[in-house]
C-alpha atoms as a PDB file:
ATOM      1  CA  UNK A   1      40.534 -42.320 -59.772  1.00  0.00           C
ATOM      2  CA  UNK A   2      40.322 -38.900 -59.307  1.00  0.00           C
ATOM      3  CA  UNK A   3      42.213 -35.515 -61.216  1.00  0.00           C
ATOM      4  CA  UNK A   4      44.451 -35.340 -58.581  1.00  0.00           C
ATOM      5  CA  UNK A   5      45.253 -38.812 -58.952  1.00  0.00           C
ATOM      6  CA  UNK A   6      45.872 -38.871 -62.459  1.00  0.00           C
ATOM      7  CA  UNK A   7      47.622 -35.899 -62.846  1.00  0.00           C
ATOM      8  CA  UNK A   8      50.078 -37.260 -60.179  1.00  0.00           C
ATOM      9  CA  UNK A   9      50.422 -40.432 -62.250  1.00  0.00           C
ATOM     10  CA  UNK A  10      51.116 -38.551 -65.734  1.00  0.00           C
ATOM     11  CA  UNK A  11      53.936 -36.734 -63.729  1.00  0.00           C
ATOM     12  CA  UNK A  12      55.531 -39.740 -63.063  1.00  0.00           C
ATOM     13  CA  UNK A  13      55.033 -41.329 -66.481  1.00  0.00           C
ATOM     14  CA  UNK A  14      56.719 -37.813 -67.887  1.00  0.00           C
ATOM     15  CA  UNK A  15      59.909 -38.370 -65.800  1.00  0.00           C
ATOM     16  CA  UNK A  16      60.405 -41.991 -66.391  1.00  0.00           C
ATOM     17  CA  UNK A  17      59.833 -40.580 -70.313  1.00  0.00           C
ATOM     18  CA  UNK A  18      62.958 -38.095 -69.685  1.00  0.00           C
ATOM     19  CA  UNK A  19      65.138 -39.769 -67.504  1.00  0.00           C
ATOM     20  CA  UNK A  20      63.955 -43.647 -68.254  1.00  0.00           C
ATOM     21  CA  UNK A  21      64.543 -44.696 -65.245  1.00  0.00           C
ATOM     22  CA  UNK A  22      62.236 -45.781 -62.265  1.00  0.00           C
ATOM     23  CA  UNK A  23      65.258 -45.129 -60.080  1.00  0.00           C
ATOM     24  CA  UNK A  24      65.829 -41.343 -61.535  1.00  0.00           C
ATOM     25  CA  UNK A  25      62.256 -40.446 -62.156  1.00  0.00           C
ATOM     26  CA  UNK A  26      61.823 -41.536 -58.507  1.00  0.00           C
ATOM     27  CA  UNK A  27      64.709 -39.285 -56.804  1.00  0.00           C
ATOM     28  CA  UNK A  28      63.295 -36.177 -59.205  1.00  0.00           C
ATOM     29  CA  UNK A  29      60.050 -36.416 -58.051  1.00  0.00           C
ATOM     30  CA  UNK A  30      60.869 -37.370 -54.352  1.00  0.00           C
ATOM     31  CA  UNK A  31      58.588 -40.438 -54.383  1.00  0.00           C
ATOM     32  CA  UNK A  32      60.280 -44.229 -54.044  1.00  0.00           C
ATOM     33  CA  UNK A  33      60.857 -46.706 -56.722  1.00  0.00           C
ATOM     34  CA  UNK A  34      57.864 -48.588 -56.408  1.00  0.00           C
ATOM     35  CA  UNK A  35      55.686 -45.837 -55.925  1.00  0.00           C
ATOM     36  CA  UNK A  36      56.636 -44.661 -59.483  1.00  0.00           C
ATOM     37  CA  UNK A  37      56.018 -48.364 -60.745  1.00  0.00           C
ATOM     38  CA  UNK A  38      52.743 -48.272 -59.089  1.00  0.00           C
ATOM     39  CA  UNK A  39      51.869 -44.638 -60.803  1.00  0.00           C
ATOM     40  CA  UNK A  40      52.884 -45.992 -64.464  1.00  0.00           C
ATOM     41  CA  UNK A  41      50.538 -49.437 -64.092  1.00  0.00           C
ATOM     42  CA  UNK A  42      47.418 -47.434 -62.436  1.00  0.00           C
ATOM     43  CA  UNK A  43      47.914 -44.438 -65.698  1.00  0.00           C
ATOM     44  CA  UNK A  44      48.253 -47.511 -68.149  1.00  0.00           C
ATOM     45  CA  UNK A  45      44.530 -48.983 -66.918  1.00  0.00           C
ATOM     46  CA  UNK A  46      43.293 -45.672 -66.673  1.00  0.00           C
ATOM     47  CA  UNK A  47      44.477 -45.165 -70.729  1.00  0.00           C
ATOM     48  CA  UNK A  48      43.945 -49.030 -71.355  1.00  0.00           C
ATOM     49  CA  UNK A  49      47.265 -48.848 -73.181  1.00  0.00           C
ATOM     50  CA  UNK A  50      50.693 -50.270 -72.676  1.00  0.00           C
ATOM     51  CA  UNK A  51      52.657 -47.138 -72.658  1.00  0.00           C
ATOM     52  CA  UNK A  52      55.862 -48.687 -71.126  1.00  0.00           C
ATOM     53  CA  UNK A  53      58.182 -51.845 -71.490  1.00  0.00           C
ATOM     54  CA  UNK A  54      60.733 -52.729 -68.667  1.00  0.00           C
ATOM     55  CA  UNK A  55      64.301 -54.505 -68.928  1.00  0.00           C
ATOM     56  CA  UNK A  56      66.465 -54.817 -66.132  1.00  0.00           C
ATOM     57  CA  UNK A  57      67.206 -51.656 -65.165  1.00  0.00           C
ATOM     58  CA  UNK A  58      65.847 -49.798 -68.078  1.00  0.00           C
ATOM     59  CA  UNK A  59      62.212 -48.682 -69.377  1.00  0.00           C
ATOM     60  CA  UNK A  60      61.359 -47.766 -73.247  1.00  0.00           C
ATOM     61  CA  UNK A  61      58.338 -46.694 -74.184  1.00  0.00           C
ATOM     62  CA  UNK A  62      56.178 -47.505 -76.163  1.00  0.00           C
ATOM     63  CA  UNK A  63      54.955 -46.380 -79.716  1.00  0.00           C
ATOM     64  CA  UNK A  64      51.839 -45.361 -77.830  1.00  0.00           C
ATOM     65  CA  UNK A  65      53.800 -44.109 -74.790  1.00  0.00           C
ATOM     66  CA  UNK A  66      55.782 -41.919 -77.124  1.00  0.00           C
ATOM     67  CA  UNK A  67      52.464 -40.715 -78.812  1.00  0.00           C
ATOM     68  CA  UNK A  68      51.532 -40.072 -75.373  1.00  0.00           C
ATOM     69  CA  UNK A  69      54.390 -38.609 -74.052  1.00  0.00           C
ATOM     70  CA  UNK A  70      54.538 -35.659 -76.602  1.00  0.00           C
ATOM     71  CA  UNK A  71      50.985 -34.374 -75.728  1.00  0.00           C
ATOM     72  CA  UNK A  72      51.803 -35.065 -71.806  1.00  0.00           C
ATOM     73  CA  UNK A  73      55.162 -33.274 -70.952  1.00  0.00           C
ATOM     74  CA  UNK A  74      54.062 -29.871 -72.432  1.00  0.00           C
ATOM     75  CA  UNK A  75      50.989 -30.582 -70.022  1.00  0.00           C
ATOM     76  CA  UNK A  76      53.182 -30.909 -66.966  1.00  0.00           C
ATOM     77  CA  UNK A  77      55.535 -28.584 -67.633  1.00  0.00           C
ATOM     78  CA  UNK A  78      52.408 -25.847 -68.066  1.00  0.00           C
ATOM     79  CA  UNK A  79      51.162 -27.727 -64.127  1.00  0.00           C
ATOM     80  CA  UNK A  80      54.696 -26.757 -62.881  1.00  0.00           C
ATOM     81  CA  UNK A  81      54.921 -23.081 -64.490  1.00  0.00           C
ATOM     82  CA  UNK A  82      51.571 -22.248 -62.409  1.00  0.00           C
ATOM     83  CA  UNK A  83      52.557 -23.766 -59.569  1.00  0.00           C
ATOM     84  CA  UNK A  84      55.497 -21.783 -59.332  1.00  0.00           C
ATOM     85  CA  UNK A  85      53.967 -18.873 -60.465  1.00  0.00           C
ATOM     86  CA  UNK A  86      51.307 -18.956 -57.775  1.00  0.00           C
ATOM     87  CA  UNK A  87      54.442 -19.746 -54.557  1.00  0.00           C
ATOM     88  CA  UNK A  88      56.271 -16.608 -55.924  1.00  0.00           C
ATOM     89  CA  UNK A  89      53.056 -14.277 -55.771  1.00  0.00           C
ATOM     90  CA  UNK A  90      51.886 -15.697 -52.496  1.00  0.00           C
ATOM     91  CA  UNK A  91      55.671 -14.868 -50.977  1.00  0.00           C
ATOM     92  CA  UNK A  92      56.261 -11.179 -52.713  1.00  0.00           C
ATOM     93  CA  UNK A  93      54.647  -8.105 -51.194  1.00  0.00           C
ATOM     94  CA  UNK A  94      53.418  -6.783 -54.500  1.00  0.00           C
ATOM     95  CA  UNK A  95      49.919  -6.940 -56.529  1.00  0.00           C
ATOM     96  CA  UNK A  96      46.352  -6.729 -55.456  1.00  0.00           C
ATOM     97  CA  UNK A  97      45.023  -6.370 -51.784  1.00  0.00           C
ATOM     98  CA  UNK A  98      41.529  -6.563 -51.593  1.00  0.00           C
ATOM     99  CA  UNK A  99      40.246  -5.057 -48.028  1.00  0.00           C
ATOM    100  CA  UNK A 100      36.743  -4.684 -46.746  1.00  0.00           C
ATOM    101  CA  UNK A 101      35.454  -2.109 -43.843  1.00  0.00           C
ATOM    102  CA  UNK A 102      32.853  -0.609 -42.414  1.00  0.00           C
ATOM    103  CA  UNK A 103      32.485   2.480 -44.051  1.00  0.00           C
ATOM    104  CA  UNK A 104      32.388   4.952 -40.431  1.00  0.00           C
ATOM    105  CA  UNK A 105      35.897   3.030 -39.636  1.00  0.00           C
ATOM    106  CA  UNK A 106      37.060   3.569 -43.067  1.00  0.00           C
ATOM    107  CA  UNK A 107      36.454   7.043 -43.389  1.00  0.00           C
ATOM    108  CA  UNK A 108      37.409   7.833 -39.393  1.00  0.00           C
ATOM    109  CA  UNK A 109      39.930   5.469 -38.688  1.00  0.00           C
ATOM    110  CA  UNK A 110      42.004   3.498 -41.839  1.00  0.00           C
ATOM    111  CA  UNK A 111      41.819   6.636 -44.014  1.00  0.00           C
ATOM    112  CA  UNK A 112      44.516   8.858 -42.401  1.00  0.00           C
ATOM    113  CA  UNK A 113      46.813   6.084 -41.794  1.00  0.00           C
ATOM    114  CA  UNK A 114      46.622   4.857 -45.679  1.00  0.00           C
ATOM    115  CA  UNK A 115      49.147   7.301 -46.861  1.00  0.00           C
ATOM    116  CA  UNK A 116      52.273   6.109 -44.965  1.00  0.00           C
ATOM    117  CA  UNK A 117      51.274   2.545 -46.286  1.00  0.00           C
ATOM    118  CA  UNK A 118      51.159   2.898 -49.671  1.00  0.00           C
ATOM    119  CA  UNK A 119      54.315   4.951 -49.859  1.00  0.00           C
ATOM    120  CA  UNK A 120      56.263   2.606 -47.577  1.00  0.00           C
ATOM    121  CA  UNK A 121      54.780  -0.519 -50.365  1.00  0.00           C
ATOM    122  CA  UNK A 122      54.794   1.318 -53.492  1.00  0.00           C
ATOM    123  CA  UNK A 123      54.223  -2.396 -55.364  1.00  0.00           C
ATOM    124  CA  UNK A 124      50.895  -3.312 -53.382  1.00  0.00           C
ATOM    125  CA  UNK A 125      47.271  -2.260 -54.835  1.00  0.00           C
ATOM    126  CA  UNK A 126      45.145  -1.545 -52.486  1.00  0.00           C
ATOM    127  CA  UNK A 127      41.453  -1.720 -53.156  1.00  0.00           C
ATOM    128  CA  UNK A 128      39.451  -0.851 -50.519  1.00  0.00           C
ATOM    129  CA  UNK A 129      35.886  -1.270 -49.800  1.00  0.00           C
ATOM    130  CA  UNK A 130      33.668   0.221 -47.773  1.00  0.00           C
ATOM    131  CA  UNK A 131      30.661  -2.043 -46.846  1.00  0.00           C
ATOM    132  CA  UNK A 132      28.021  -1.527 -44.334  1.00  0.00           C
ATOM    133  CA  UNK A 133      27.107  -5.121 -43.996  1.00  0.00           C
ATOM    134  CA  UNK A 134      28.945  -8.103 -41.436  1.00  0.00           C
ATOM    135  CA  UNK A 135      31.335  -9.617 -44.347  1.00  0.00           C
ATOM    136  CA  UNK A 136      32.733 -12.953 -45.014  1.00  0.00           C
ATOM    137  CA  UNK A 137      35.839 -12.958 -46.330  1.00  0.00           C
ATOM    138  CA  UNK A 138      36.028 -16.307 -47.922  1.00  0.00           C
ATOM    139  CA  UNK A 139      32.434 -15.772 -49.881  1.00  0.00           C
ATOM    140  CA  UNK A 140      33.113 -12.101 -50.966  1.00  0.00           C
ATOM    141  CA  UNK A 141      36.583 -12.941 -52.068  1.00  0.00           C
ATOM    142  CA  UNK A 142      38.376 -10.125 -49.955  1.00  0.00           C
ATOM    143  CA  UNK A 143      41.766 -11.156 -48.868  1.00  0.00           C
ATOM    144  CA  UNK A 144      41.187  -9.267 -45.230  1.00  0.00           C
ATOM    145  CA  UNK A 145      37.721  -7.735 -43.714  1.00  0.00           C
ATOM    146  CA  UNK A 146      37.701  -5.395 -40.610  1.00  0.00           C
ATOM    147  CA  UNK A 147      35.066  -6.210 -38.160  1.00  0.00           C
ATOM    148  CA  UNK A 148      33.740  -3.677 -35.843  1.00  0.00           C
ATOM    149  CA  UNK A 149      32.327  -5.471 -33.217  1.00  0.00           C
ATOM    150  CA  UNK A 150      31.580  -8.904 -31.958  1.00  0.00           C
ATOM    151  CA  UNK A 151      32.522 -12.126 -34.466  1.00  0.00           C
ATOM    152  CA  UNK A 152      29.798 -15.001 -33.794  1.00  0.00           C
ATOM    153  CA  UNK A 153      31.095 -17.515 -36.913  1.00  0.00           C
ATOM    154  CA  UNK A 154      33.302 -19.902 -35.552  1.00  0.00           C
ATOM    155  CA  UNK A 155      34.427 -21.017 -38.331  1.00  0.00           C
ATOM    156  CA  UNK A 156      36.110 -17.449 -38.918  1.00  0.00           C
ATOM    157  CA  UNK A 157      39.696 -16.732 -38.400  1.00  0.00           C
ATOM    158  CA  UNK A 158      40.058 -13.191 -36.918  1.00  0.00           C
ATOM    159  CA  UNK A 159      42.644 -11.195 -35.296  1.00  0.00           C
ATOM    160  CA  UNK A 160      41.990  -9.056 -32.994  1.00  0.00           C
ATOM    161  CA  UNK A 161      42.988  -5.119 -33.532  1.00  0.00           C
ATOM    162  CA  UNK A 162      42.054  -3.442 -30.447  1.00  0.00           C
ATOM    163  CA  UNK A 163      39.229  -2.259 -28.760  1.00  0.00           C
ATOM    164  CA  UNK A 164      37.389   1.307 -29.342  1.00  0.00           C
ATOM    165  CA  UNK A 165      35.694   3.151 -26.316  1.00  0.00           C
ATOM    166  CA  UNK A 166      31.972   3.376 -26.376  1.00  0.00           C
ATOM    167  CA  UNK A 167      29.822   6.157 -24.437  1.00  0.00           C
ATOM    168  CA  UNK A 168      26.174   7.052 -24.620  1.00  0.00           C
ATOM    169  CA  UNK A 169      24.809  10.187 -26.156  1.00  0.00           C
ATOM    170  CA  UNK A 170      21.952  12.404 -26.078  1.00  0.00           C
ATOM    171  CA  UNK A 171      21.175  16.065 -27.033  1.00  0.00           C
ATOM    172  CA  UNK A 172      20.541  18.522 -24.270  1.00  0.00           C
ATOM    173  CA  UNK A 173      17.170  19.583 -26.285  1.00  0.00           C
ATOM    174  CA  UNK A 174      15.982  15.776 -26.138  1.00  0.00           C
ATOM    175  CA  UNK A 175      17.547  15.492 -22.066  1.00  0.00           C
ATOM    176  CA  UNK A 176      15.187  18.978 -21.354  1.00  0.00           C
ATOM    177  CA  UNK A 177      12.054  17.405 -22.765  1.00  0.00           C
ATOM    178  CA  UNK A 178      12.719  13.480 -21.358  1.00  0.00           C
ATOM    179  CA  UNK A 179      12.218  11.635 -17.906  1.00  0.00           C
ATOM    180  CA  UNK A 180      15.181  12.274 -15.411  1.00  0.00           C
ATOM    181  CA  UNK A 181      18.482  10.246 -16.819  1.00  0.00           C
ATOM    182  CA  UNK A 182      20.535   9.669 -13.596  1.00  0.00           C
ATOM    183  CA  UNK A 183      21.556   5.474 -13.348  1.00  0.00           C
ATOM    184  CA  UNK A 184      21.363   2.930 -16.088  1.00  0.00           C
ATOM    185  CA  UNK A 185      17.750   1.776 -15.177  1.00  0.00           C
ATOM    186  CA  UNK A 186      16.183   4.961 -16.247  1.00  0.00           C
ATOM    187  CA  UNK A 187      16.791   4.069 -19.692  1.00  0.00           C
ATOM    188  CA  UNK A 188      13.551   1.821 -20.110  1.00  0.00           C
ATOM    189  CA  UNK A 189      11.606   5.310 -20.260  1.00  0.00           C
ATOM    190  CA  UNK A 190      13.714   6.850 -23.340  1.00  0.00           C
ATOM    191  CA  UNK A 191      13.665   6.153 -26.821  1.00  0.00           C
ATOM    192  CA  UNK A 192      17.182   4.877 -27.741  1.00  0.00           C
ATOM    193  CA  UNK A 193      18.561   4.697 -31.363  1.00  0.00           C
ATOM    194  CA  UNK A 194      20.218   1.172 -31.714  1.00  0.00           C
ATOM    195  CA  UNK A 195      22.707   0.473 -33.818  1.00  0.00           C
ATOM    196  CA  UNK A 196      21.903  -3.002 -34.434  1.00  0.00           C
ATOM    197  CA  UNK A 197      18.394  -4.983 -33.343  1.00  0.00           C
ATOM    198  CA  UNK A 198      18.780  -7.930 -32.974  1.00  0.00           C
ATOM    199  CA  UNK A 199      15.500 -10.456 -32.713  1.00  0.00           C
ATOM    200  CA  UNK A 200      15.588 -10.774 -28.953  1.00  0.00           C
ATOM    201  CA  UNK A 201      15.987  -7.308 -28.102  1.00  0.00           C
ATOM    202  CA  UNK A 202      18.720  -4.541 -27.269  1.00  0.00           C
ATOM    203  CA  UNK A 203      20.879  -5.211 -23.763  1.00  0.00           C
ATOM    204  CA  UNK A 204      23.111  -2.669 -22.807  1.00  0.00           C
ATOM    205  CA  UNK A 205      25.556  -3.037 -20.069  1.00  0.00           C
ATOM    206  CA  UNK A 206      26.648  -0.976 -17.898  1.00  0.00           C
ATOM    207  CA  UNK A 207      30.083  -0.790 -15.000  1.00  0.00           C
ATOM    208  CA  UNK A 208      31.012   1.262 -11.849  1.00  0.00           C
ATOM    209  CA  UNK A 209      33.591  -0.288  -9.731  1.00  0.00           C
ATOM    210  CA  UNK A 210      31.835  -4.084  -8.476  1.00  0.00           C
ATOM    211  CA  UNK A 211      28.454  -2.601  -9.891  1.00  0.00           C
ATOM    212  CA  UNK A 212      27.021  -4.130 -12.637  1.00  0.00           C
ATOM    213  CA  UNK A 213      23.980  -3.366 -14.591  1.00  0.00           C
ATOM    214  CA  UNK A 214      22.243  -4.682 -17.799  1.00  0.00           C
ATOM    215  CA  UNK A 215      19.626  -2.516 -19.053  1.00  0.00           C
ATOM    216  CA  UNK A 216      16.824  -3.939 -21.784  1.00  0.00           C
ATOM    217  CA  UNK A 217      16.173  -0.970 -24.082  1.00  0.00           C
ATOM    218  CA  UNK A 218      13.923  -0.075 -27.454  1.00  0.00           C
ATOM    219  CA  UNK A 219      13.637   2.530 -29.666  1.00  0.00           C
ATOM    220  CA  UNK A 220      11.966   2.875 -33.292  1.00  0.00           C
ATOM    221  CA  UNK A 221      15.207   4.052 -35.086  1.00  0.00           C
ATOM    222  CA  UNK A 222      17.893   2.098 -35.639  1.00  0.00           C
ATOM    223  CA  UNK A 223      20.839   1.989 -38.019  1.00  0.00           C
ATOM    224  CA  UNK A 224      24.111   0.446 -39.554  1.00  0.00           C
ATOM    225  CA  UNK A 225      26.205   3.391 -39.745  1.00  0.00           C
ATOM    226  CA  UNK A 226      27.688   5.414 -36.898  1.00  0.00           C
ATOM    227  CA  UNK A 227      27.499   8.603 -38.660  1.00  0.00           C
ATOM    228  CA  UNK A 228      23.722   8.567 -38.894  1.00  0.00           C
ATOM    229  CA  UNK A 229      23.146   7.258 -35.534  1.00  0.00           C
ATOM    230  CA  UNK A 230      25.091  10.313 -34.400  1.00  0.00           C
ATOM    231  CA  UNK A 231      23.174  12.647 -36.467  1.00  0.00           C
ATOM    232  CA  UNK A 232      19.732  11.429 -35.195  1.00  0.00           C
ATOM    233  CA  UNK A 233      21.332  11.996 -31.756  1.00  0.00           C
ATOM    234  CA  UNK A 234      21.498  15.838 -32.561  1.00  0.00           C
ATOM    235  CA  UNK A 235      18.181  15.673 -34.087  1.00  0.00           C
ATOM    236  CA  UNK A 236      17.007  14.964 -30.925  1.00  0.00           C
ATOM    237  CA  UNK A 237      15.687  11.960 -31.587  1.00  0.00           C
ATOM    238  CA  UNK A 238      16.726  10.013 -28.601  1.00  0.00           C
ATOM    239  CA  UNK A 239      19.832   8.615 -27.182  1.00  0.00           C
ATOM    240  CA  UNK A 240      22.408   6.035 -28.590  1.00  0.00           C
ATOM    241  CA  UNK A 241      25.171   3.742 -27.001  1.00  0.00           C
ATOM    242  CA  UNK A 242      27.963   4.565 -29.736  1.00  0.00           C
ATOM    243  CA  UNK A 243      31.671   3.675 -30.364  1.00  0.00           C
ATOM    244  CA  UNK A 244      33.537   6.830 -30.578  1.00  0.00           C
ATOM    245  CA  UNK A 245      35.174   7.681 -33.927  1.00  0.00           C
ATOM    246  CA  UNK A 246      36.830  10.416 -34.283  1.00  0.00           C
ATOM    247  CA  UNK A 247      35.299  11.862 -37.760  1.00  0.00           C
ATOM    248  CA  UNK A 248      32.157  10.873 -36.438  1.00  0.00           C
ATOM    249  CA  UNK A 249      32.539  12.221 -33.181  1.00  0.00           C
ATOM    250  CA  UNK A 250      33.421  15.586 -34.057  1.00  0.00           C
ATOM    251  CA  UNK A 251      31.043  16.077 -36.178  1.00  0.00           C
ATOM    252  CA  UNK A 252      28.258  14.957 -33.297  1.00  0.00           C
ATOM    253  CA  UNK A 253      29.813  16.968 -30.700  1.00  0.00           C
ATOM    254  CA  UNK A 254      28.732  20.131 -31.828  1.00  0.00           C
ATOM    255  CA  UNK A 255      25.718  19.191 -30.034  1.00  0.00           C
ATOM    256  CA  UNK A 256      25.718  15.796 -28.628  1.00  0.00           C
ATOM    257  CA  UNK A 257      27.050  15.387 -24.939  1.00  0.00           C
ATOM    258  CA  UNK A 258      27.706  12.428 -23.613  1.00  0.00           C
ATOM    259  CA  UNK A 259      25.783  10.654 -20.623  1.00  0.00           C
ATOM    260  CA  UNK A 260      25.652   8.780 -18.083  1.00  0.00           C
ATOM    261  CA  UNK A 261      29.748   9.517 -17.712  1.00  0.00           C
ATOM    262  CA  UNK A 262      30.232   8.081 -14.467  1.00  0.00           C
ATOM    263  CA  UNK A 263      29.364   4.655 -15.913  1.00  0.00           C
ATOM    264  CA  UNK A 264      31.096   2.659 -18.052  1.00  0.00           C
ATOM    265  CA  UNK A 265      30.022   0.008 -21.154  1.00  0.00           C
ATOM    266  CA  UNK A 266      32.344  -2.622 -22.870  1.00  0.00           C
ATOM    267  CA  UNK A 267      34.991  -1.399 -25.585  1.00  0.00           C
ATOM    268  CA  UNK A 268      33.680  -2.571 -29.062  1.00  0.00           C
ATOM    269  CA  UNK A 269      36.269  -4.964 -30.510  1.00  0.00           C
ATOM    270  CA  UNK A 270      37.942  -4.780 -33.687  1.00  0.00           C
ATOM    271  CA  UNK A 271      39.051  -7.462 -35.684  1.00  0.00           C
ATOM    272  CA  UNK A 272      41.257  -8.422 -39.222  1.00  0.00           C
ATOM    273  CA  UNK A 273      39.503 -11.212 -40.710  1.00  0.00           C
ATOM    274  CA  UNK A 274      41.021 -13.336 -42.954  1.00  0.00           C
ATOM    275  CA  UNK A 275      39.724 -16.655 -45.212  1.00  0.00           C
ATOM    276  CA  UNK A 276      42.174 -18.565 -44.225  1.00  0.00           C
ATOM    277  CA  UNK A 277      44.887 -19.715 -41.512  1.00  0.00           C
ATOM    278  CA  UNK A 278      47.169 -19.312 -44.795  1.00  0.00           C
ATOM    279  CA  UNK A 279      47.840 -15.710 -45.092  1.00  0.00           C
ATOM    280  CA  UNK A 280      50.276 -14.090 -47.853  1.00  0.00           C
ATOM    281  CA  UNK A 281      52.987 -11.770 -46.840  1.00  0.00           C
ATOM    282  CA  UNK A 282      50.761  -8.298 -48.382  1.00  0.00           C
ATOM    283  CA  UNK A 283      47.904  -9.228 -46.163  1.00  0.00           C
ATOM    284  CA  UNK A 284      50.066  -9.981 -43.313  1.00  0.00           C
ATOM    285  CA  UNK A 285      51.939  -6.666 -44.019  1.00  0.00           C
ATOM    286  CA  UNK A 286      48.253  -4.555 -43.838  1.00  0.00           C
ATOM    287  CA  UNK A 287      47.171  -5.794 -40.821  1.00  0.00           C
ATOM    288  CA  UNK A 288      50.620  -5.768 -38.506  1.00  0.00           C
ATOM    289  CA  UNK A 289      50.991  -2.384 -40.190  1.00  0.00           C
ATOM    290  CA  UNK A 290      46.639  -1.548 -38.688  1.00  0.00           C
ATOM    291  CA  UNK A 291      47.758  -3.343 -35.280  1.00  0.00           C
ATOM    292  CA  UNK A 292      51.120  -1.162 -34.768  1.00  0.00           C
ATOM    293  CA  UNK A 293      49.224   2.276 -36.366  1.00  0.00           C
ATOM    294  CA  UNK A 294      45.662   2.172 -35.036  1.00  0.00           C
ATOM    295  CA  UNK A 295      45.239   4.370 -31.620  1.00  0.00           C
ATOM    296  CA  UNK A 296      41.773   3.453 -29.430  1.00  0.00           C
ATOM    297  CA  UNK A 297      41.424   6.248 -27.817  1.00  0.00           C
ATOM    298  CA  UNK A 298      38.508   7.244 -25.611  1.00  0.00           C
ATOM    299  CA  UNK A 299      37.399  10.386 -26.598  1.00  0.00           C
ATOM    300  CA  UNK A 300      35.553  12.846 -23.894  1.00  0.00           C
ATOM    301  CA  UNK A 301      32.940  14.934 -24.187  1.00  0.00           C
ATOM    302  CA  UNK A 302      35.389  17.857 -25.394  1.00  0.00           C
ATOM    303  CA  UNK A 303      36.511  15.632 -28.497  1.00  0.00           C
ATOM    304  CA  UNK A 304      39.831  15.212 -25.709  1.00  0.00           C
ATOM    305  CA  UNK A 305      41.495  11.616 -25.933  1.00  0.00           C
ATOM    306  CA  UNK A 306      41.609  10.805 -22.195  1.00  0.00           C
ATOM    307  CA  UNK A 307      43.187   7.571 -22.093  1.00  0.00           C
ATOM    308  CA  UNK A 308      44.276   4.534 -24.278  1.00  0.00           C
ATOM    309  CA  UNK A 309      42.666   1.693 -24.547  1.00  0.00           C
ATOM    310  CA  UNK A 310      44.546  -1.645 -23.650  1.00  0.00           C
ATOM    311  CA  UNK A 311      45.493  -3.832 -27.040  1.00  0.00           C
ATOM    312  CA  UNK A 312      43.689  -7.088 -26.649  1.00  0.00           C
END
């Protein structure tokens, strides 16, 4: 028998101790007659004591069922309190909210929107943080993480946010120095600063019209953050594929320009993900609030937003 199990059958045992009847204890706790009956014998081997003795209609218990009834019902009472306690927390919009970002998106995109959030909730916490790495919401006990980029666990549950434009950069000191940049292909001869690498090599690919390319490229720097990749861009280190953010951006366009513009690349994906398919109403709330208030914009050269990007 397992805790389940016997907590289930010391529930029943409690009501037939209130209401002594099968009948009564059955209609309280939804179950049938015998179903009770069958709770009381299976929690009377478990004890190995007779805690109950049926007449007709009626059930006593006994001396040790009395003894036993005192320490249970404060027990089940104390199972009920936290059960309610936890349904009315999971249904307010109040308390805690744990959320987890990358911290480029964080600081570029969430942070301005935060403010009409918190004053529109005044009762929700919001406890943010800002984490480089890929996380799991059900191990780091988040109740939502943002993913920039592509989600390869299955067994995650994400919803997607949108999609943010991504260009490729270089400096014009690096572009005066380098081989001749003019399609896709030429890439092989740069040095290109990845932003992730993974075992089998760096792909990037590439659109114009029916024209598509797929370019294998490698570089000695590479890096987590945004930021940093745009920073080595202006430091003329080589030239990075980058989602466009616009904290990050404007701080790289001082020098930075972007290249190959007649060519396109995919839009890096965002997603909410969550632990669960069960989601309370203040983690609901955050994310409808990120889908309605986030903008993907693709941002030109001139730090101009050019066009939207479609909501996926």
């Amino acid at each position: 028998m397992d805790s389940l199990d016997q907590l289930q059958d010391i529930a029943a045992f409690v009501a037939v101790g209130e209401l002594g009847s099968l009948a009564r204890a059955g209609a309280q706790l939804g179950i049938p007659v015998v179903m009770v009956s069958k709770r009381l014998s299976a929690l009377e081997r478990w004890t190995g004591t007779k805690l109950t003795m049926r007449g007709g209609r009626s059930i006593q218990l006994t001396a040790d069922g009395q003894i036993y009834f005192a320490r249970a019902k404060p027990l089940v009472a104390a199972v009920h309190s936290v059960y309610a306690e936890t349904v009315a927390a999971a249904a307010s919009t109040q308390g805690r909210l744990v959320v987890s970002m990358p911290p480029d998106f964080g600081n570029s995109w969430i942070s301005p929107l935060l403010g009409d959030f918190i004053r529109a909730h005044p009762a929700i916490e919001l406890e943010i943080d800002l984490c480089p790495e890929a996380v799991d919401p059900s191990v780091m006990r988040v109740d939502v993480a943002i993913r920039v980029g592509p989600v390869h666990e299955q067994f995650l549950i994400a919803r997607p946010l949108g999609a943010i434009a991504q260009h490729v950069f270089a400096a014009p000191d690096y572009l005066a120095g380098a081989p001749a940049l003019n399609r896709p292909q030429d890439l092989e001869a740069h040095a290109c600063i990845l932003l992730e690498k993974p075992p089998g090599g760096t792909t990037w690919t590439f659109s114009k019209g029916d024209q598509k390319v797929d370019v294998r490229v490698a570089g000695r720097l590479s890096t987590n953050q945004v930021q940093m990749a745009h920073q080595l861009v202006n430091q003329r280190h080589g030239i990075a594929a980058l989602p466009v953010y616009p904290g990050a951006f404007s701080e790289a366009a001082r020098t930075g320009v972007r290249v190959l513009a007649d060519w396109q690349m995919a839009s890096v994906p965002v997603y909410a993900l969550l632990p669960s398919r069960l989601v309370s109403p203040k983690t609901k709330l955050f994310i409808d609030y990120l889908a309605s208030a986030l903008s993907f914009a693709d941002v030109n050269a001139e730090g101009d937003a050019s066009r939207r990007l479609s909501r996926t």
